[in-house]
PDB file of N, CA and C in Angstrom:
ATOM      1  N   UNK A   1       0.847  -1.179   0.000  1.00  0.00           N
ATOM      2  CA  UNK A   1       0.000   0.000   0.000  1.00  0.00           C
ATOM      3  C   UNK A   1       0.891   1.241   0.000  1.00  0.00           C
ATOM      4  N   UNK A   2       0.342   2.362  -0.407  1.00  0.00           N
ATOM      5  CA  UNK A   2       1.291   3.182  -0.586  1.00  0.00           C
ATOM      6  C   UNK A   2       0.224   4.474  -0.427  1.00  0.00           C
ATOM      7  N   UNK A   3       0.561   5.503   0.515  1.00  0.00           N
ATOM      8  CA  UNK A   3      -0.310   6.456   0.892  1.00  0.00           C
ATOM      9  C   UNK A   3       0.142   7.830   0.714  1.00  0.00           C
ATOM     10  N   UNK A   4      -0.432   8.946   0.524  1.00  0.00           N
ATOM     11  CA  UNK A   4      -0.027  10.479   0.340  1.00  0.00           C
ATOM     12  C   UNK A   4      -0.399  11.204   1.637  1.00  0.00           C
ATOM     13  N   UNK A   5       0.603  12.084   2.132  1.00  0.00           N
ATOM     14  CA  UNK A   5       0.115  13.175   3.204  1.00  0.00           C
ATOM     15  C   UNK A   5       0.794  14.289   3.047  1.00  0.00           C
ATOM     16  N   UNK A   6      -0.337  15.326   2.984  1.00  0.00           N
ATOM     17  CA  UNK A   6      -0.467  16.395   2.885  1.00  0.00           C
ATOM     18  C   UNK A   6      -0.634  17.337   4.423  1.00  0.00           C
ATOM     19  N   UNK A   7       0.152  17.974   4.405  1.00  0.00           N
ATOM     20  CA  UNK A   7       0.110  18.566   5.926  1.00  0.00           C
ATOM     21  C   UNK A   7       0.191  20.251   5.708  1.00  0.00           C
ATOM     22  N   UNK A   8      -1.304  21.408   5.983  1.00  0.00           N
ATOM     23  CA  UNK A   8      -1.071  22.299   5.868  1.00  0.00           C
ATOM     24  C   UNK A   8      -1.310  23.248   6.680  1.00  0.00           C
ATOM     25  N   UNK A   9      -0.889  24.591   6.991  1.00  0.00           N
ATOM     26  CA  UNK A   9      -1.514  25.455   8.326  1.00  0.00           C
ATOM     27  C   UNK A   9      -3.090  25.950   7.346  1.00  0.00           C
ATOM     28  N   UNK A  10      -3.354  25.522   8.873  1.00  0.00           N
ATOM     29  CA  UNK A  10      -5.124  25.949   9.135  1.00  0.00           C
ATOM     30  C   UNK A  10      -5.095  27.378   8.432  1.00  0.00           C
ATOM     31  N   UNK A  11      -5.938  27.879   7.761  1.00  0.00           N
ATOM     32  CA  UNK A  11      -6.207  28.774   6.800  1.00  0.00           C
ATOM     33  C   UNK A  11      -6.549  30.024   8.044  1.00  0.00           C
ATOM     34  N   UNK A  12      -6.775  29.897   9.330  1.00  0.00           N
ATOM     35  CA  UNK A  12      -6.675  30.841  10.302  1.00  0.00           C
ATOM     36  C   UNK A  12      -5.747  30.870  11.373  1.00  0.00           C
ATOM     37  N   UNK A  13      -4.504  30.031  10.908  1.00  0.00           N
ATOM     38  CA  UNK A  13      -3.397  30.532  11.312  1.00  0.00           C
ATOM     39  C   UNK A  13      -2.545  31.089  10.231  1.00  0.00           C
ATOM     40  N   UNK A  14      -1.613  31.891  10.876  1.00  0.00           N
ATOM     41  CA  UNK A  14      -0.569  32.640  10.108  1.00  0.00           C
ATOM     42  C   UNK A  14       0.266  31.653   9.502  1.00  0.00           C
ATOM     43  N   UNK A  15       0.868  32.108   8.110  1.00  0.00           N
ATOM     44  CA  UNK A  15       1.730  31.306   7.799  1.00  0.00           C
ATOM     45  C   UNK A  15       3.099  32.623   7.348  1.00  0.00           C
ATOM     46  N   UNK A  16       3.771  32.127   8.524  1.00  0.00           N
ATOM     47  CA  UNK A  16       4.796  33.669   8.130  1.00  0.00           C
ATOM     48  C   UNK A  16       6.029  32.817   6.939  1.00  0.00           C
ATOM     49  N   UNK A  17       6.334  31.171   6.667  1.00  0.00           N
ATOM     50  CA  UNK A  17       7.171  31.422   5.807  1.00  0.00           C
ATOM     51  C   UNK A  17       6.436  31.218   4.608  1.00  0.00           C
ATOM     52  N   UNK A  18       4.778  31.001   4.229  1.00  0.00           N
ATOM     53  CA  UNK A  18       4.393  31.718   3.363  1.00  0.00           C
ATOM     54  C   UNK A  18       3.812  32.927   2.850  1.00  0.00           C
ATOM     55  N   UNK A  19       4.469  33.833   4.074  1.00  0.00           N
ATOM     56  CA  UNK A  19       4.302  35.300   3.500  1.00  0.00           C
ATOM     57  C   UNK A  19       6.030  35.727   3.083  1.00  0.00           C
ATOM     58  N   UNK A  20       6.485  34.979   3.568  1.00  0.00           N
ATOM     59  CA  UNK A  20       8.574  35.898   3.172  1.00  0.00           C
ATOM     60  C   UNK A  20       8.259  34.541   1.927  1.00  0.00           C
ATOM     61  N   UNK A  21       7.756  33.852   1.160  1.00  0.00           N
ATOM     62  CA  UNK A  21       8.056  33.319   0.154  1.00  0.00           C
ATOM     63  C   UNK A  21       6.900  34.251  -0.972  1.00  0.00           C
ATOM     64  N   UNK A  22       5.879  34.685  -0.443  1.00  0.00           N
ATOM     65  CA  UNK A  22       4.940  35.488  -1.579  1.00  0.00           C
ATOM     66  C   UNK A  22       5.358  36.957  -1.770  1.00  0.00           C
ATOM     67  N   UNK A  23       6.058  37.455  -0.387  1.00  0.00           N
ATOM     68  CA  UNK A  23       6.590  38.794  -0.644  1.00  0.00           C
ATOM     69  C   UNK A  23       8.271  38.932  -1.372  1.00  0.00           C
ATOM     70  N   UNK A  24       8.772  37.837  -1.242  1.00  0.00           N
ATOM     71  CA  UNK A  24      10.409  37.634  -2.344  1.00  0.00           C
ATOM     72  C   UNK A  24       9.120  37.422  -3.707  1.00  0.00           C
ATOM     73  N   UNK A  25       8.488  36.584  -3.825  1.00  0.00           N
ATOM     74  CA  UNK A  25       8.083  36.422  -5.317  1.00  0.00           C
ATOM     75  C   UNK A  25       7.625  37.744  -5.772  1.00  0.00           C
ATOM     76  N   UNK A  26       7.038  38.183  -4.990  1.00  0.00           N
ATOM     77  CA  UNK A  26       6.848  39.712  -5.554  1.00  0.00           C
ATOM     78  C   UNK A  26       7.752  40.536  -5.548  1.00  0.00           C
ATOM     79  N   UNK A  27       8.806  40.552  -4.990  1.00  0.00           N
ATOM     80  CA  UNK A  27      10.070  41.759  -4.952  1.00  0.00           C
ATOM     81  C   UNK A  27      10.856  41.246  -6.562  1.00  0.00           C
ATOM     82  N   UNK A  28      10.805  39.562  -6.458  1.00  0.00           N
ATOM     83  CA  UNK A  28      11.511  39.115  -7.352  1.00  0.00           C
ATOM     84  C   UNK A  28      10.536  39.244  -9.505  1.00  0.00           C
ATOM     85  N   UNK A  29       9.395  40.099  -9.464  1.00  0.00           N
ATOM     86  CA  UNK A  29       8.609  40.234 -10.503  1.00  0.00           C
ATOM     87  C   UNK A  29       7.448  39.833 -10.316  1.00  0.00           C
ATOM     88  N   UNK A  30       6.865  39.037  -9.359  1.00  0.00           N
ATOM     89  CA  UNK A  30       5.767  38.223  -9.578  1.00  0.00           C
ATOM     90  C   UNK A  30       4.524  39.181  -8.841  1.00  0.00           C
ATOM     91  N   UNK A  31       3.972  40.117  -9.166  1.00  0.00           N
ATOM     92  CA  UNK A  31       3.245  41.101  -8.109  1.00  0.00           C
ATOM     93  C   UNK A  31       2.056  40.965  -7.741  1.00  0.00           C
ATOM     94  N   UNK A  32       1.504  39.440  -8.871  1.00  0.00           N
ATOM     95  CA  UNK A  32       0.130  38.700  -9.318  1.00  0.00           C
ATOM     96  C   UNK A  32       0.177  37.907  -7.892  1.00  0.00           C
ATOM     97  N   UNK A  33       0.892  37.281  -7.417  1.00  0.00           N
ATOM     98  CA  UNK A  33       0.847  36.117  -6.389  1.00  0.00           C
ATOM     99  C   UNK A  33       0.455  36.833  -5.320  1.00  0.00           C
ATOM    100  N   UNK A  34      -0.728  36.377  -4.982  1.00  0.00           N
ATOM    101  CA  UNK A  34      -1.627  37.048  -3.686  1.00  0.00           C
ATOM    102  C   UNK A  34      -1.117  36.361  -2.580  1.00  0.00           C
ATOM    103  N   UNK A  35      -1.345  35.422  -2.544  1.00  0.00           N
ATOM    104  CA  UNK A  35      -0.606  33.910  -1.235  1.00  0.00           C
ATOM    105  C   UNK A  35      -0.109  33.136  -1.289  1.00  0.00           C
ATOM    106  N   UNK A  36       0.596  32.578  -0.493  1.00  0.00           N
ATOM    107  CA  UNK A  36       1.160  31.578  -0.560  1.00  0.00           C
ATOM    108  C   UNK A  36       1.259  30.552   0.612  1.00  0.00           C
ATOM    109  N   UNK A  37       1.208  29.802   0.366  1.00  0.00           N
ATOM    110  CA  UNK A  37       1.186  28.823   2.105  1.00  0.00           C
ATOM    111  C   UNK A  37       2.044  27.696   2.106  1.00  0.00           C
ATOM    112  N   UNK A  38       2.808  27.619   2.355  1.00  0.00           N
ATOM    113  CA  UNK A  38       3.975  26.018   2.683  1.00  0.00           C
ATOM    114  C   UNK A  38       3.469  25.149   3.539  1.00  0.00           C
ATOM    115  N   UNK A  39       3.166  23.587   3.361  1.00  0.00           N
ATOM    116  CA  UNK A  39       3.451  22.719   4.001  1.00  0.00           C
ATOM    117  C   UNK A  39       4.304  22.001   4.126  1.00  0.00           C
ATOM    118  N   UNK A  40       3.948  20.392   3.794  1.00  0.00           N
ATOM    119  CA  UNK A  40       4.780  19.024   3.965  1.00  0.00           C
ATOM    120  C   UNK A  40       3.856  18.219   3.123  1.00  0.00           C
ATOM    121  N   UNK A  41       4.617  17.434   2.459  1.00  0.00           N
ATOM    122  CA  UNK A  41       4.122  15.967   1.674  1.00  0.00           C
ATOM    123  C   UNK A  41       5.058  15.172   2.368  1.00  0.00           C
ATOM    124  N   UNK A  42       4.079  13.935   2.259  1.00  0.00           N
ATOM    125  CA  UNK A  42       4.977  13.113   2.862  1.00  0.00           C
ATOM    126  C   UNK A  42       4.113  11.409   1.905  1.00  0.00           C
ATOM    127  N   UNK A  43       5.456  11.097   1.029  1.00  0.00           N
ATOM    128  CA  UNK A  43       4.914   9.904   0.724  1.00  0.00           C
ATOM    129  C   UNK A  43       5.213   8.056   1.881  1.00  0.00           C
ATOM    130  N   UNK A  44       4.007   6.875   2.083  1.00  0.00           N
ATOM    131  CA  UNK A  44       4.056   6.795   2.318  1.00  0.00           C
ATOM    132  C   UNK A  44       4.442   5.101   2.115  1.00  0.00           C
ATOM    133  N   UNK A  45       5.062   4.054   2.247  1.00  0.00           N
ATOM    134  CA  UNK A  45       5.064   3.027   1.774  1.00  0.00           C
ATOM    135  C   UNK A  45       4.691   1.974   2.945  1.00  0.00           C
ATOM    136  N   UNK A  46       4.035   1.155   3.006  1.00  0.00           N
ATOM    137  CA  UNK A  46       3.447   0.205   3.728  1.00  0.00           C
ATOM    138  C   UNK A  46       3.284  -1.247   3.250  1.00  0.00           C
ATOM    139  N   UNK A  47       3.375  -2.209   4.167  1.00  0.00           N
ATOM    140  CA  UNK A  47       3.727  -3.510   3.887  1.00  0.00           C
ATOM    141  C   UNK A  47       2.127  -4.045   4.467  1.00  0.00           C
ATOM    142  N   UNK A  48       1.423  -4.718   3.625  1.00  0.00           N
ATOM    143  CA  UNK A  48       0.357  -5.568   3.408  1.00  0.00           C
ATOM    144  C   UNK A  48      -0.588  -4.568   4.093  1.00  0.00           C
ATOM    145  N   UNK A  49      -1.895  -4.940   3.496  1.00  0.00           N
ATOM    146  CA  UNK A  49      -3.123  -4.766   3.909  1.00  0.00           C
ATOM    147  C   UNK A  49      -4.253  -4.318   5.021  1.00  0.00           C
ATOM    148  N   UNK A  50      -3.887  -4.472   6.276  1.00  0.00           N
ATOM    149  CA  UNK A  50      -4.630  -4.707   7.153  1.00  0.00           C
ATOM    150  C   UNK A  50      -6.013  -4.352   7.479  1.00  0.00           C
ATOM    151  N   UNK A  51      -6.794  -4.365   8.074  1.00  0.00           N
ATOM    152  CA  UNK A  51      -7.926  -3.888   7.352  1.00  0.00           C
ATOM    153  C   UNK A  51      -8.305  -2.885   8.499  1.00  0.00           C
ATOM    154  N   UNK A  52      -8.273  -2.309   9.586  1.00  0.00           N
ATOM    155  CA  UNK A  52      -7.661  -1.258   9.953  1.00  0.00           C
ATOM    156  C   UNK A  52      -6.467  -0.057  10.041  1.00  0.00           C
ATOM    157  N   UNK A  53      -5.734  -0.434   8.917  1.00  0.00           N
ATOM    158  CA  UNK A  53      -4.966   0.433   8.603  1.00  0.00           C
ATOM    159  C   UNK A  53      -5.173   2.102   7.905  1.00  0.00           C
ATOM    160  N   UNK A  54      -6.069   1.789   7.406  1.00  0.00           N
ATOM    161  CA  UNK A  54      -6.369   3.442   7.302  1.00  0.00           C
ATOM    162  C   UNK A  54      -6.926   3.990   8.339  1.00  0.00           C
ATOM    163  N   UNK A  55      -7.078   3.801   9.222  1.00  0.00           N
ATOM    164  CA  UNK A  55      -7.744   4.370  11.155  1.00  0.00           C
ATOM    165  C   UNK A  55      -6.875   4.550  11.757  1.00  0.00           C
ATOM    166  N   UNK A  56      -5.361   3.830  11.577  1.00  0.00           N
ATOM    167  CA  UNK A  56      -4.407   3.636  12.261  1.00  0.00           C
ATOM    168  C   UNK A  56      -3.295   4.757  11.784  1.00  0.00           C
ATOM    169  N   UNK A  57      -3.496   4.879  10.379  1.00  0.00           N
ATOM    170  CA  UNK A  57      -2.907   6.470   9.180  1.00  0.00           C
ATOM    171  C   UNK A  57      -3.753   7.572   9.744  1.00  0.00           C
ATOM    172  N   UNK A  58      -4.854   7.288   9.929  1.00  0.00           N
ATOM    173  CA  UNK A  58      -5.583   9.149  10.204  1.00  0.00           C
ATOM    174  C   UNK A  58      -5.078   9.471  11.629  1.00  0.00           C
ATOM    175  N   UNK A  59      -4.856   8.381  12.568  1.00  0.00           N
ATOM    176  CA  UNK A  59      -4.533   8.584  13.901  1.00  0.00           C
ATOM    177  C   UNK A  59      -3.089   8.755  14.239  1.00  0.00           C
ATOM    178  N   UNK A  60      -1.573   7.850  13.035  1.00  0.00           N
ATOM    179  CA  UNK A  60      -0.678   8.575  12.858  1.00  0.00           C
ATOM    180  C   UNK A  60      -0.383  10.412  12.611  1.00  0.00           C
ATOM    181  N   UNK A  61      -1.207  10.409  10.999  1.00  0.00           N
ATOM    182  CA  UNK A  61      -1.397  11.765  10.654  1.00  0.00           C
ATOM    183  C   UNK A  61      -1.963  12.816  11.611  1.00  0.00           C
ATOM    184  N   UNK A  62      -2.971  12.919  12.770  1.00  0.00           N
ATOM    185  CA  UNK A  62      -3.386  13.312  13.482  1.00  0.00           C
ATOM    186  C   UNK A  62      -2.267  13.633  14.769  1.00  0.00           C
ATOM    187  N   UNK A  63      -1.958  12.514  15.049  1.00  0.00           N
ATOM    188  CA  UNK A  63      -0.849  12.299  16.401  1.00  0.00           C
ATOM    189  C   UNK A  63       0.236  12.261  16.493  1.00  0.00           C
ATOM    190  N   UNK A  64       0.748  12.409  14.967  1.00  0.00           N
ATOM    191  CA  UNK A  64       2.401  12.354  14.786  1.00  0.00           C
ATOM    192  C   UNK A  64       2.739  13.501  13.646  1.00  0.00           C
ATOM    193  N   UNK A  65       1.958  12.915  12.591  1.00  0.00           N
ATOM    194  CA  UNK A  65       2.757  13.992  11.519  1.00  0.00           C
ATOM    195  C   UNK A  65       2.299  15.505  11.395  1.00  0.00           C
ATOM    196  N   UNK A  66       1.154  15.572  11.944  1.00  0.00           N
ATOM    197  CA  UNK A  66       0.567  17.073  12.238  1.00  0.00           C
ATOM    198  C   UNK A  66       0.112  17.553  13.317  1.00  0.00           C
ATOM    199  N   UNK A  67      -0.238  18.503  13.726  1.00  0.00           N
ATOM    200  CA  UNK A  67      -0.432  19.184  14.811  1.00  0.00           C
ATOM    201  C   UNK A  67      -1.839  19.900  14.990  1.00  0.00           C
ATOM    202  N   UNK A  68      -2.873  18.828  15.032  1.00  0.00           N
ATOM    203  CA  UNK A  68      -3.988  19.467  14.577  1.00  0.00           C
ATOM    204  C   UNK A  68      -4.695  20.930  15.651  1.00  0.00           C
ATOM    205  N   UNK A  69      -3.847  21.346  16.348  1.00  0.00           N
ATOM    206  CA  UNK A  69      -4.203  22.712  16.909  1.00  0.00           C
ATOM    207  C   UNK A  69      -3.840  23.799  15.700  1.00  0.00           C
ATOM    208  N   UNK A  70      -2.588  23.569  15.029  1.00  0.00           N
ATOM    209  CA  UNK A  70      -2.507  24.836  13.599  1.00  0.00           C
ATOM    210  C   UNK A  70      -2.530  24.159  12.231  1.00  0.00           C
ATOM    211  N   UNK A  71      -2.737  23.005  12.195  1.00  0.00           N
ATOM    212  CA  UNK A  71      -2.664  22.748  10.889  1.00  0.00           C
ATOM    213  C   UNK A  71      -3.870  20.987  10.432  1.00  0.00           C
ATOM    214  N   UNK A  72      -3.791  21.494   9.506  1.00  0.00           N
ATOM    215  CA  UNK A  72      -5.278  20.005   8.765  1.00  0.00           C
ATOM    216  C   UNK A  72      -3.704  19.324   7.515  1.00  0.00           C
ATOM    217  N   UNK A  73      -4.611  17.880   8.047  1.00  0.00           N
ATOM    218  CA  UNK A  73      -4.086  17.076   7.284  1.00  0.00           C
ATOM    219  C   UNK A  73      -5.034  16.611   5.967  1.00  0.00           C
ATOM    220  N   UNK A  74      -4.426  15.504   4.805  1.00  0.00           N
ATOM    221  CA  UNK A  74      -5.222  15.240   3.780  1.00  0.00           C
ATOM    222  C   UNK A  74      -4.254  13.490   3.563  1.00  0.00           C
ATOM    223  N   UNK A  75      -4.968  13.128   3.471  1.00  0.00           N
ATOM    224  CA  UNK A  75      -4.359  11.245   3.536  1.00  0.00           C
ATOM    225  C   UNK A  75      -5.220  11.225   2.346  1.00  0.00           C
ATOM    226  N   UNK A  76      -4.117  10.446   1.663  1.00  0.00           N
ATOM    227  CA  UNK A  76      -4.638   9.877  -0.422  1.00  0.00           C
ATOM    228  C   UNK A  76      -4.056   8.240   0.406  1.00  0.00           C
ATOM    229  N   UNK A  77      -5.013   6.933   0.086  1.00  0.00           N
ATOM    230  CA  UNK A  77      -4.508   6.278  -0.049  1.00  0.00           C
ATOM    231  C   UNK A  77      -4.260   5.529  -1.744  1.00  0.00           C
ATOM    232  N   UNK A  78      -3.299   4.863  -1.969  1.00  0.00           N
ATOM    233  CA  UNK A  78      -2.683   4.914  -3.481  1.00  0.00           C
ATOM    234  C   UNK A  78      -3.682   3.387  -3.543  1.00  0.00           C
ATOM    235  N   UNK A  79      -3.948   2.615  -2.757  1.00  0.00           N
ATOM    236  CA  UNK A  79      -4.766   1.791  -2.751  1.00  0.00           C
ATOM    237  C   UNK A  79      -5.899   1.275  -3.709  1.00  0.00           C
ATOM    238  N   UNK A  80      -6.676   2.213  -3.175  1.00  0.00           N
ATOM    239  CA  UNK A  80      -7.794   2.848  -3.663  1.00  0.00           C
ATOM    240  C   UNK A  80      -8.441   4.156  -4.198  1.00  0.00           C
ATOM    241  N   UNK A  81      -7.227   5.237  -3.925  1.00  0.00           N
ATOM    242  CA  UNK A  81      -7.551   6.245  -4.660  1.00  0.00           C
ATOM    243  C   UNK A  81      -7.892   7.250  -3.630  1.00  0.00           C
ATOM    244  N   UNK A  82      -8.771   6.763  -2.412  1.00  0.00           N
ATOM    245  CA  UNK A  82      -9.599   7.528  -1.984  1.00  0.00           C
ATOM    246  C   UNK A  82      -9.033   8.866  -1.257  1.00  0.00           C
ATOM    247  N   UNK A  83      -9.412   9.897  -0.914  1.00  0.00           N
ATOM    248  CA  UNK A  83      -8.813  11.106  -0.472  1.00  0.00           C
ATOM    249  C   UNK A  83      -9.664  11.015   0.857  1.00  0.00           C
ATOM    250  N   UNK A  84      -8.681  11.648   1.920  1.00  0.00           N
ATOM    251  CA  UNK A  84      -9.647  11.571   3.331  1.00  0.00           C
ATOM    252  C   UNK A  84      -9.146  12.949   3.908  1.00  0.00           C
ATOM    253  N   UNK A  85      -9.620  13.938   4.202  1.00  0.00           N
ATOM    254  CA  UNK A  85      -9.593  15.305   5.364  1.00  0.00           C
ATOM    255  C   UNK A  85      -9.455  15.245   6.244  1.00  0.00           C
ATOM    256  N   UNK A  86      -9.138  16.452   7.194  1.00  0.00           N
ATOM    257  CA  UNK A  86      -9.403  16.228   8.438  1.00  0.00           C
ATOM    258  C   UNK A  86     -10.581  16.212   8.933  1.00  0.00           C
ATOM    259  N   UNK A  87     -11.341  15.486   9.643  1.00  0.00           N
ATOM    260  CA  UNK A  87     -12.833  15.144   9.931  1.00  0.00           C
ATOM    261  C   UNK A  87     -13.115  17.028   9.937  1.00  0.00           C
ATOM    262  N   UNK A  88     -14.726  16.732   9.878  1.00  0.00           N
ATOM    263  CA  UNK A  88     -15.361  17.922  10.109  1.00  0.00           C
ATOM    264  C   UNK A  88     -15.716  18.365  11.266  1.00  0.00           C
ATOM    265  N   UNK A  89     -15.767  19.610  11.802  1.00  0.00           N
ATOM    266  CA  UNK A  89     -16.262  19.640  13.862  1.00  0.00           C
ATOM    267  C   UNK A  89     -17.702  20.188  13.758  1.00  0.00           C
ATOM    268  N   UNK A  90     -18.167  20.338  14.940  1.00  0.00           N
ATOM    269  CA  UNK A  90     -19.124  21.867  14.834  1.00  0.00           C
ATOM    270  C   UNK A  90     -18.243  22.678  15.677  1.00  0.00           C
ATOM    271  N   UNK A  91     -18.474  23.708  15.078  1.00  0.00           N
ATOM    272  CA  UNK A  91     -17.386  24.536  16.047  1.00  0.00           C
ATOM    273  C   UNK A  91     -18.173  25.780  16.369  1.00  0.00           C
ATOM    274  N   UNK A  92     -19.327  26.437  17.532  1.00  0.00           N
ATOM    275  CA  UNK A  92     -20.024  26.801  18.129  1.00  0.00           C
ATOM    276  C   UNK A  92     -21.559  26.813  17.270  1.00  0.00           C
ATOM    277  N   UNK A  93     -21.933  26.008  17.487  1.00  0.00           N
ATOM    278  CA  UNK A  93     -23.060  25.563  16.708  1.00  0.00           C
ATOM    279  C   UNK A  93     -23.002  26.159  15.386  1.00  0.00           C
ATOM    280  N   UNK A  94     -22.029  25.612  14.222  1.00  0.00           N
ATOM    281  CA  UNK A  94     -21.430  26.109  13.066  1.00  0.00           C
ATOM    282  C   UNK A  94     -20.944  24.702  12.709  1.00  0.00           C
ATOM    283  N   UNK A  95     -21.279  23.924  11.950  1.00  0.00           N
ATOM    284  CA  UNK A  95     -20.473  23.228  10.917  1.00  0.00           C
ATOM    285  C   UNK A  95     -19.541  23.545  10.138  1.00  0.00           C
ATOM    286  N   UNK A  96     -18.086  23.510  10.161  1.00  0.00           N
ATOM    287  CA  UNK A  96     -17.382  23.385   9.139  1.00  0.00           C
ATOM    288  C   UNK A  96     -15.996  22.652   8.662  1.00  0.00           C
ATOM    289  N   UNK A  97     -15.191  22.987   8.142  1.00  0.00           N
ATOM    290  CA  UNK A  97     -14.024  22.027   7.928  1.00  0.00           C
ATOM    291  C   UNK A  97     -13.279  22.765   8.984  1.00  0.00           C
ATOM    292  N   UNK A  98     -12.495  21.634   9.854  1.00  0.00           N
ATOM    293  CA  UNK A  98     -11.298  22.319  10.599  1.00  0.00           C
ATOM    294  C   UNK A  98     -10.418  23.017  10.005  1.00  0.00           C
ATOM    295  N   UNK A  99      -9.985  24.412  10.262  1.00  0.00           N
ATOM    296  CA  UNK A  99      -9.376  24.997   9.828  1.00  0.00           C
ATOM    297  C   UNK A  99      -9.898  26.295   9.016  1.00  0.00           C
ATOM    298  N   UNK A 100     -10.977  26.226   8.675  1.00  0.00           N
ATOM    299  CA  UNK A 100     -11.831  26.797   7.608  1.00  0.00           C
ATOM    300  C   UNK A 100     -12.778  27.785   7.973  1.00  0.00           C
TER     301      UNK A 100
END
């Protein structure tokens, strides 16, 4: 199995080294580039099947590779294709995506 992770800051936290990478692109010509935001990819390789293993990836990704107080994760497994988010909350009687 072979899995994708995507690790990015929450769209309401600051991302200060993607503001010194959108403000060089603009010093450097680019004056169009409104934002910019840096994460992490992280590809993933795995040995057989298990059939809790993708519960065991969202709870890695959750508990190890991100920090879900500033940032949302995104798990692709190569498996099956499927794309998974960071779950959705209510966040004061408001539905929406963490981070969002």
């Amino acid at each position: 199995m072979h899995a994708k992770v995507i690790v990015m800051p929450k769209r309401a936290v600051l991302d200060p080294q993607g503001n010194a990478v959108r403000d060089a692109m603009r010093h450097l010509g680019m004056p169009e580039v409104r934002s910019v935001r840096i994460g992490k990819y992280m590809e993933i390789d795995i040995d057989g099947t298990n059939g809790n293993l993708e519960s065991r990836l969202h709870g890695l990704c959750r508990d190890l590779l991100s920090n879900p107080v500033i940032e949302d994760y995104e798990l692709e497994s190569a498996e099956d294709g499927a794309k998974a988010r960071t779950p959705k909350l209510e966040v004061r009687g408001q539905k929406s995506e963490v981070g969002k």
